[in-house]
Structure formats: C-alpha cells, structure tokens
N, C-alpha and C. Protein backbone atom coordinates (compact mmCIF):
# COMPACT_ATOMS: atom_id res chain seq x y z
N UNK A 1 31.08 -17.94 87.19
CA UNK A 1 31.21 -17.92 85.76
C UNK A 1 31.75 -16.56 85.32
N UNK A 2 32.56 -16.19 84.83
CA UNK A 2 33.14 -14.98 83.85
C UNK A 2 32.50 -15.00 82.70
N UNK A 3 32.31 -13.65 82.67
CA UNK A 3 31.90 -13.06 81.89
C UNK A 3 33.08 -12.54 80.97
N UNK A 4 32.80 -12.22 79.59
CA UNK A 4 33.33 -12.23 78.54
C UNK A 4 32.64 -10.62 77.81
N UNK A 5 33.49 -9.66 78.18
CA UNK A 5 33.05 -8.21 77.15
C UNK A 5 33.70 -8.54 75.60
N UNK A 6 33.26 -8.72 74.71
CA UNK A 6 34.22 -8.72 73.51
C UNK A 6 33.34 -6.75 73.25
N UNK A 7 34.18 -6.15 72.93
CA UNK A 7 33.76 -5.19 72.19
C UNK A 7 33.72 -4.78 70.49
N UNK A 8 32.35 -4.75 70.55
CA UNK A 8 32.31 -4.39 68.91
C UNK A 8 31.97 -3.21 68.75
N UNK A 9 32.51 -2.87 67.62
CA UNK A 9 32.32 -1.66 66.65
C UNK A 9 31.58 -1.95 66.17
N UNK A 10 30.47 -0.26 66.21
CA UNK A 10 29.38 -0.63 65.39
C UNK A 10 29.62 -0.41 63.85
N UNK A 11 28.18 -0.13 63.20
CA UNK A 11 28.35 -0.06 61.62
C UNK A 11 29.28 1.26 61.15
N UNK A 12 29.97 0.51 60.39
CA UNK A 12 30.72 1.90 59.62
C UNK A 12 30.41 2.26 58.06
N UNK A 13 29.88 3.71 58.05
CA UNK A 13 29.64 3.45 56.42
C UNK A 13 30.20 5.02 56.02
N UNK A 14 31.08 4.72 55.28
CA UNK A 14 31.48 5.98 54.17
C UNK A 14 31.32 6.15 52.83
N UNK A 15 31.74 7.30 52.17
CA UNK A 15 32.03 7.41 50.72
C UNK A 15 33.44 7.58 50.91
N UNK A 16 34.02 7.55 49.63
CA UNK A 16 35.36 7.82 48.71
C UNK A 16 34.81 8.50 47.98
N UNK A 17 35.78 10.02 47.84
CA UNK A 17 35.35 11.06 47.11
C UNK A 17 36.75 11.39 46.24
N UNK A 18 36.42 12.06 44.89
CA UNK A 18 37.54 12.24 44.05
C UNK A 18 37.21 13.63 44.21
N UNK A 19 38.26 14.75 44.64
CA UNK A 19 37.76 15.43 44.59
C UNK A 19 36.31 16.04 45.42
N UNK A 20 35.01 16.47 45.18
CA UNK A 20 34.17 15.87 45.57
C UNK A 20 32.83 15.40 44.65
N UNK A 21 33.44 14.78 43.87
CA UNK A 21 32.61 13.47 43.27
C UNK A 21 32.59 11.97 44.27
N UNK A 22 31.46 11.41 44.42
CA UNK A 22 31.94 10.50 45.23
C UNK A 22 31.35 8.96 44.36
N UNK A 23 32.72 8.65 44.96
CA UNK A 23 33.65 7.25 43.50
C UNK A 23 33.02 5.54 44.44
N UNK A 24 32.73 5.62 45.47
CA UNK A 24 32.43 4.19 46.51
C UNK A 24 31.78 4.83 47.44
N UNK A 25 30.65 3.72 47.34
CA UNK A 25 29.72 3.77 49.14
C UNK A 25 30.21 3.01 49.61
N UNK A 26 30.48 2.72 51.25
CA UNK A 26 30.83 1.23 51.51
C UNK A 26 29.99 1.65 53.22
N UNK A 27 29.30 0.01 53.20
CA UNK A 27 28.91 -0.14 54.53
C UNK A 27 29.57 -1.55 55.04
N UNK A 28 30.39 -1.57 56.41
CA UNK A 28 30.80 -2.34 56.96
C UNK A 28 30.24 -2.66 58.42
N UNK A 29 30.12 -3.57 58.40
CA UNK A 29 29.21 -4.22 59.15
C UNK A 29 30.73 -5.11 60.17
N UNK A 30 31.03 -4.63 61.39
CA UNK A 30 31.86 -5.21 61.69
C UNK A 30 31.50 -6.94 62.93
N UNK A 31 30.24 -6.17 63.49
CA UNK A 31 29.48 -7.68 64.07
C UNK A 31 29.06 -9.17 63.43
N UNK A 32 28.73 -8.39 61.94
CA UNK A 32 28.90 -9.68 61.29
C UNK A 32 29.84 -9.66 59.44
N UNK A 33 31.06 -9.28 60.19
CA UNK A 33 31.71 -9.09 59.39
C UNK A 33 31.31 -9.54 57.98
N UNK A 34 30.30 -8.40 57.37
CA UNK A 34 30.21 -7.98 55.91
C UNK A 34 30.51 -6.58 55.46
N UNK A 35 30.48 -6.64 54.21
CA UNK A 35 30.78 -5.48 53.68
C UNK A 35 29.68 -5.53 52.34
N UNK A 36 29.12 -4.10 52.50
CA UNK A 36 28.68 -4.01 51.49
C UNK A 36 29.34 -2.53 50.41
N UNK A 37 29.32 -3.11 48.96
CA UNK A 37 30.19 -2.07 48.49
C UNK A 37 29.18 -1.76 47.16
N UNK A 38 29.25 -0.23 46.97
CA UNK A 38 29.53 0.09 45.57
C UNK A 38 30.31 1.00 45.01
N UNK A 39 30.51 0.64 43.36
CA UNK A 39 31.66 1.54 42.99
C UNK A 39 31.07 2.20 41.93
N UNK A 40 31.84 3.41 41.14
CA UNK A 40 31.49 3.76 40.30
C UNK A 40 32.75 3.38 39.28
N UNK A 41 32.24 2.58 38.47
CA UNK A 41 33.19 1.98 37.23
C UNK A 41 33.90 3.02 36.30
N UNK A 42 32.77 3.89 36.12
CA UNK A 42 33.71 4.85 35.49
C UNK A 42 34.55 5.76 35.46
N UNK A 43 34.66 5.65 36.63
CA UNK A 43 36.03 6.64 37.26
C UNK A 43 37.53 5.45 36.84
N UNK A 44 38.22 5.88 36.91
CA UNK A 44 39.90 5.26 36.81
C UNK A 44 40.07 4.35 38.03
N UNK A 45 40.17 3.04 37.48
CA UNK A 45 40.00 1.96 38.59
C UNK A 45 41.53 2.44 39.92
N UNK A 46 42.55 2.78 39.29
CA UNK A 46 43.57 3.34 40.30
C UNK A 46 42.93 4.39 41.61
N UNK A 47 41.55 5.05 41.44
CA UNK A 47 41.27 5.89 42.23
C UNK A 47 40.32 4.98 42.99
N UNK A 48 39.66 4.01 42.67
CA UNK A 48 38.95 3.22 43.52
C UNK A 48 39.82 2.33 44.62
N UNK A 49 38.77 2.20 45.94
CA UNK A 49 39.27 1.63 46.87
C UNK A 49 39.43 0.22 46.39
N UNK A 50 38.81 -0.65 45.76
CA UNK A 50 38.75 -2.14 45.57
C UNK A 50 38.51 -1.86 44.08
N UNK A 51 39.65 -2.19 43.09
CA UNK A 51 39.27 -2.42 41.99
C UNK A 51 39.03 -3.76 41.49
N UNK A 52 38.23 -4.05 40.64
CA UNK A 52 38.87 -5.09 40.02
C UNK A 52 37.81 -6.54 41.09
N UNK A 53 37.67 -6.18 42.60
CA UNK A 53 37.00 -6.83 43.48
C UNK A 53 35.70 -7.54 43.09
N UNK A 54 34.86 -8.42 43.48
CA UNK A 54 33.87 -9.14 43.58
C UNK A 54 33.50 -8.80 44.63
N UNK A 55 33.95 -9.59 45.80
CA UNK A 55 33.53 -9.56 47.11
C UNK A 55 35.07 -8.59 48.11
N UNK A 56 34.38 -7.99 48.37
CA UNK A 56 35.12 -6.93 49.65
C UNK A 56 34.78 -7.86 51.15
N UNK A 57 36.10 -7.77 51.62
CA UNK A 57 36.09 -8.04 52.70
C UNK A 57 36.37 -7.09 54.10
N UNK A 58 35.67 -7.26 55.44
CA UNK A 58 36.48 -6.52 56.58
C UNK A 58 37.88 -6.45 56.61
N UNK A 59 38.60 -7.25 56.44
CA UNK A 59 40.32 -6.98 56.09
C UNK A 59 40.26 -6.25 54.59
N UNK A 60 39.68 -6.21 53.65
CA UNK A 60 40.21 -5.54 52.49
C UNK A 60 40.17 -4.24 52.74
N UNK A 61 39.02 -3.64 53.57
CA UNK A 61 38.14 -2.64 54.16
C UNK A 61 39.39 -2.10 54.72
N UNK A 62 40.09 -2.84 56.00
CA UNK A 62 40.91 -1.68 56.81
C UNK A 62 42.06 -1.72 56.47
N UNK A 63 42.55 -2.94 55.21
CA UNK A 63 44.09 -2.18 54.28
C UNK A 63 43.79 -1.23 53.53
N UNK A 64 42.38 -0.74 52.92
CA UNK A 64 42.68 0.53 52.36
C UNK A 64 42.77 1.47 53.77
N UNK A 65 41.96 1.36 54.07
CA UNK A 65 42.24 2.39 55.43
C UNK A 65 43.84 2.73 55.31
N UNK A 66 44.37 1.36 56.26
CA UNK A 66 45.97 1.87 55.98
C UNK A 66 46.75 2.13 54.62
N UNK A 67 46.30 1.80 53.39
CA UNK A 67 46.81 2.77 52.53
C UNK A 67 46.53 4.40 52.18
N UNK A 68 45.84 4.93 52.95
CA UNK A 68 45.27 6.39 52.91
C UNK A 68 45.81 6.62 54.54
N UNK A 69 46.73 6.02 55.29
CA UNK A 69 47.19 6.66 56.40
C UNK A 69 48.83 6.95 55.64
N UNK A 70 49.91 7.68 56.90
CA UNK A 70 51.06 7.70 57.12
C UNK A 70 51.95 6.11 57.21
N UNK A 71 53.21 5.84 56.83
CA UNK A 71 53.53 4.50 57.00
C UNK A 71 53.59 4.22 58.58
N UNK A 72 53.50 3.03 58.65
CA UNK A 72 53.80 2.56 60.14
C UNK A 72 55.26 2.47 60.93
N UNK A 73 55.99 3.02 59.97
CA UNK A 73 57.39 2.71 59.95
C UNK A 73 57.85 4.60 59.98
N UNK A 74 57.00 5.41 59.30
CA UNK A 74 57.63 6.61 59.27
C UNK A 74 58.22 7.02 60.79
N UNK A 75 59.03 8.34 60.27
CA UNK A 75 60.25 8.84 61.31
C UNK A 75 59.01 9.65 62.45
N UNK A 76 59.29 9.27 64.19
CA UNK A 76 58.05 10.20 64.76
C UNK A 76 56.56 9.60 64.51
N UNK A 77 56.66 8.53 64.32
CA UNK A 77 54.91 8.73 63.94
C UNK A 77 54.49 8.10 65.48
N UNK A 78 55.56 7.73 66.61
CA UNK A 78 54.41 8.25 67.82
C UNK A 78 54.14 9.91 68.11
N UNK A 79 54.74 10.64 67.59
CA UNK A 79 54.91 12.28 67.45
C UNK A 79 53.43 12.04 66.72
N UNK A 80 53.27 12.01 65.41
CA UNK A 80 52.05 11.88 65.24
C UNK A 80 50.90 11.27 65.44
N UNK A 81 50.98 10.30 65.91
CA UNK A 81 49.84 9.49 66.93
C UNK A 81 48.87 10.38 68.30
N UNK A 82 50.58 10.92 68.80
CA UNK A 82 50.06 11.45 69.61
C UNK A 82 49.68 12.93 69.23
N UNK A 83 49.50 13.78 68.27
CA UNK A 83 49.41 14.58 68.04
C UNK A 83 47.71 14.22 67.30
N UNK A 84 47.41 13.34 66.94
CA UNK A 84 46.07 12.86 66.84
C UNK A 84 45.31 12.43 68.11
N UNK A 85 45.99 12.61 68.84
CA UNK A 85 45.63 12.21 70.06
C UNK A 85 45.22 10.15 70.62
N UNK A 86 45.76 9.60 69.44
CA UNK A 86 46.17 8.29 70.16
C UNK A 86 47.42 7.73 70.22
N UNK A 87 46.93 6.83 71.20
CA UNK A 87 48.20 5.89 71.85
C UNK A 87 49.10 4.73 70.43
N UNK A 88 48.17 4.00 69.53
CA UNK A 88 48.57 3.36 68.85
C UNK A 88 48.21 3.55 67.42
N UNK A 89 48.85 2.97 66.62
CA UNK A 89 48.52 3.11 65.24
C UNK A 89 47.63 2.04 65.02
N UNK A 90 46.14 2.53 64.68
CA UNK A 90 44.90 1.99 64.44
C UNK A 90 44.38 3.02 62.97
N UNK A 91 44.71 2.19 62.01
CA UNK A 91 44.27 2.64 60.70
C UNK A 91 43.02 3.23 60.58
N UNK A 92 42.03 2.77 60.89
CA UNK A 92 40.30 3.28 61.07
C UNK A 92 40.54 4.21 61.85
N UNK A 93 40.92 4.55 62.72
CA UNK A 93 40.86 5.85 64.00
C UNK A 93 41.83 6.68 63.33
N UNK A 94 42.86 6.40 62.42
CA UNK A 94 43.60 8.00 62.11
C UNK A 94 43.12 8.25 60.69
N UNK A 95 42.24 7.61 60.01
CA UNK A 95 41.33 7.83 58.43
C UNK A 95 40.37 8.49 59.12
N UNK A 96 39.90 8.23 60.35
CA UNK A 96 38.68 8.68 60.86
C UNK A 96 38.86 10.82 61.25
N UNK A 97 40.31 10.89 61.42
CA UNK A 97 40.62 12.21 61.57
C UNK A 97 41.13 12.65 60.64
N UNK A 98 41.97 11.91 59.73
CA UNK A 98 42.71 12.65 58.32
C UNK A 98 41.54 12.18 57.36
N UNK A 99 40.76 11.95 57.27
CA UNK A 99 40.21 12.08 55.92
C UNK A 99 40.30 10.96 54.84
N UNK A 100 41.44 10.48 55.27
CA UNK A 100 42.66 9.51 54.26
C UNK A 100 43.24 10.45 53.28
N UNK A 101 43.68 11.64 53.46
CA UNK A 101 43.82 12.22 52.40
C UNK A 101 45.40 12.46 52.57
N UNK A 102 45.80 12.08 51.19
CA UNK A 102 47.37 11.92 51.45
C UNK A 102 47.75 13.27 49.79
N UNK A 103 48.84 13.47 50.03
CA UNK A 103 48.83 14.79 49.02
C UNK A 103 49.49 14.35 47.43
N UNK A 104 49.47 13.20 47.29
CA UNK A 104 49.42 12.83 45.94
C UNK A 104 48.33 12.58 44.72
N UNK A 105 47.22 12.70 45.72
CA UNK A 105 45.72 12.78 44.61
C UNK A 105 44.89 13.31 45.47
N UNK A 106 43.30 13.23 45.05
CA UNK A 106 42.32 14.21 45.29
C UNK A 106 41.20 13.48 45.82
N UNK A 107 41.67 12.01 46.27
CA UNK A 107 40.51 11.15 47.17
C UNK A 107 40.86 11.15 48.45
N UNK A 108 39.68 11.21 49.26
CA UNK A 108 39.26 11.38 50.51
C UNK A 108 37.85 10.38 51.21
N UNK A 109 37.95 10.09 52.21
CA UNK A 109 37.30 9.43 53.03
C UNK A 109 36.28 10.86 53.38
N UNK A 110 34.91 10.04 52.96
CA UNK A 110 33.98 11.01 54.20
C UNK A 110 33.03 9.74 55.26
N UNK A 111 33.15 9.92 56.04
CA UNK A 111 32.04 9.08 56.86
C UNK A 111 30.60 9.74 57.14
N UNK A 112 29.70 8.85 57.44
CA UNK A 112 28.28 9.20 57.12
C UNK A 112 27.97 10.47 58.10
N UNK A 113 28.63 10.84 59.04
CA UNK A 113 27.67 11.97 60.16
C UNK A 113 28.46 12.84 59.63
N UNK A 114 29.22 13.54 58.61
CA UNK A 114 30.03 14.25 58.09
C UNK A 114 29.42 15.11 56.53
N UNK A 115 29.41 16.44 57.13
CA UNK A 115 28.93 17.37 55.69
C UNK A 115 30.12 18.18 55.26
N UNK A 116 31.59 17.45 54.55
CA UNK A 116 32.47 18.23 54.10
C UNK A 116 32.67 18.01 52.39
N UNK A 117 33.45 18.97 51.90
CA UNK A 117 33.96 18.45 51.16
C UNK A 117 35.32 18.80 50.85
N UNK A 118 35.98 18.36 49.63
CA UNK A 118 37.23 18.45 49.28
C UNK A 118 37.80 20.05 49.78
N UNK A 119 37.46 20.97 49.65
CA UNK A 119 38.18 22.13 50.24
C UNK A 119 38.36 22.06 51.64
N UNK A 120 37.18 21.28 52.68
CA UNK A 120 37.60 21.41 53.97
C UNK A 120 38.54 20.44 54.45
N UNK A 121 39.03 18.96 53.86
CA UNK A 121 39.85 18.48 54.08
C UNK A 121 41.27 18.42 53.64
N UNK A 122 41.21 18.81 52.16
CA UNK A 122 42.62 18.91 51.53
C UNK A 122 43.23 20.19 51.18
N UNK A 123 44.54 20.25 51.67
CA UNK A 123 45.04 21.19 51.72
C UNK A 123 45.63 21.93 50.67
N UNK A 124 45.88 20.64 49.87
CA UNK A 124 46.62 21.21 48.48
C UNK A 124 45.16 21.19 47.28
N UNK A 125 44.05 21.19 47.63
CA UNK A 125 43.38 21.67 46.99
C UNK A 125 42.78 23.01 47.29
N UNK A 126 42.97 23.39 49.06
CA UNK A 126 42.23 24.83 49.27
C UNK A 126 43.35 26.05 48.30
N UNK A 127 44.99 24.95 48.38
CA UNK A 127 45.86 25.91 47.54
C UNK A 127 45.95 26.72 46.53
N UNK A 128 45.09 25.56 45.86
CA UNK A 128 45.30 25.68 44.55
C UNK A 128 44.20 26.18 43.98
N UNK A 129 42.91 26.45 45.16
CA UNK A 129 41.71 27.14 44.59
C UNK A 129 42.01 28.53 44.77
N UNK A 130 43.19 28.75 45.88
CA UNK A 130 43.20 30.02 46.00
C UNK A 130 44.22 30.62 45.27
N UNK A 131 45.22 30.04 44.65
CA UNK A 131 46.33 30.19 43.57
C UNK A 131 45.29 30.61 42.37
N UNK A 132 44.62 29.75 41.98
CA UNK A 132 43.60 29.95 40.68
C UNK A 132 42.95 31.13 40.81
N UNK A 133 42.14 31.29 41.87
CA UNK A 133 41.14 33.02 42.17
C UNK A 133 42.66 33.93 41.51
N UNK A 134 43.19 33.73 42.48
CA UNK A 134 44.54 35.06 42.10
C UNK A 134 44.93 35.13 41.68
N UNK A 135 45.53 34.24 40.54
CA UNK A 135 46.16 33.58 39.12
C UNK A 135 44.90 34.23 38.07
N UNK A 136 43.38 34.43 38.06
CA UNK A 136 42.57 34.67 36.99
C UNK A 136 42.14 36.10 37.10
N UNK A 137 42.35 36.74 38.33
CA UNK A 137 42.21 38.16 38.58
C UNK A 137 42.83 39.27 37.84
C-alpha cells in the first residue's frame, strides 16, 4: 500500500498595518481551509485587504498576498526570487520576507512571531522620518 504525504501548512495568522495602525487580523487555517477575518471599517476600504467581503476565502487570502508582491511577469524576477532566496514565485513565501510592502502606500503585512513596525519594514517611510527630523531642525 502507498502511502500518501500531502503536506500542510500550518495556521497562518497576521495583521495589515497602515502605517502602524493595524487595519485586519486574519487567521487562516489552511487544513481546513477557513479563514477567519476582521476589519476595521473605519479606515478607507481601498487600504483594506477584503473590502466590501462577507466571507473571505483561502484563495481570497493568497490573491492579496500576490497583490502586495512584485508582478509575476516583471523584468528578472528569477533575479529576485533568487535573491530572496527561492526557487519559485510563491506569493505567501515572498509577503512572508517583504512585508507586502510595495512603495505606493503605507500597508504592510506583519505575521504573528513578528515585533516590527512601519519604520523597520518600509523604506520610504524610514525616509521620510528622517527627511522630517532634518527638515524641523
């Protein structure tokens, strides 16, 4: 008889942070594919991961992922794969090292074993804190 490894991922649970206000909890449960979500309504539904949503799904879960990565299509991005140190483009594994933080706004991925905030991941905010100190001096 063969045996059968399916491998699962265990639980994944993060925030979405604006800045570092944080805008969504989400726990994903990939063994029995649920998701549990909350949001904060009063932030600008454009900055939330699922606006507008009822029920979140494991696929809704890892297209935001890939909307807070690089395109799949960009120029080099096995250059950057491998410069993250993987072989393929897996949306959850390169949010899991960038943050999701892309340089057009001020949200970021934190996952639960993680004590950062917005200055240690984004770059154009450590900029601009340090433009401001020296700009008010």
């Amino acid at each position: 008889m063969k045996k059968s490894s399916l491998f699962m991922a265990p639980p994944l649970e993060f925030e979405v942070l604006e800045h570092d206000r944080v805008i969504a909890k989400v726990k994903l449960d990939y063994r029995n594919q649920t998701v549990e979500v909350w949001q904060d309504h009063n932030v600008l539904p454009v900055f939330l991961p699922f606006p507008n949503k009822s029920k979140v799904t494991v696929g809704d879960v890892l297209d935001y992922f890939e909307s807070r990565c690089f395109p799949r299509t960009r120029h080099h991005a096995d250059k950057i794969l491998q410069s993250l140190g993987l072989n393929d483009y897996v949306a959850s594994e390169i949010v899991k090292q960038t943050h999701g933080v892309l340089y057009d706004d001020y949200v970021w991925i934190r996952f639960s074993n993680e004590e950062l905030t917005c200055a240690d991941v984004h770059p154009r905010f450590a900029g601009e804190q340090e433009y401001s100190s020296n700009f008010c001096e």
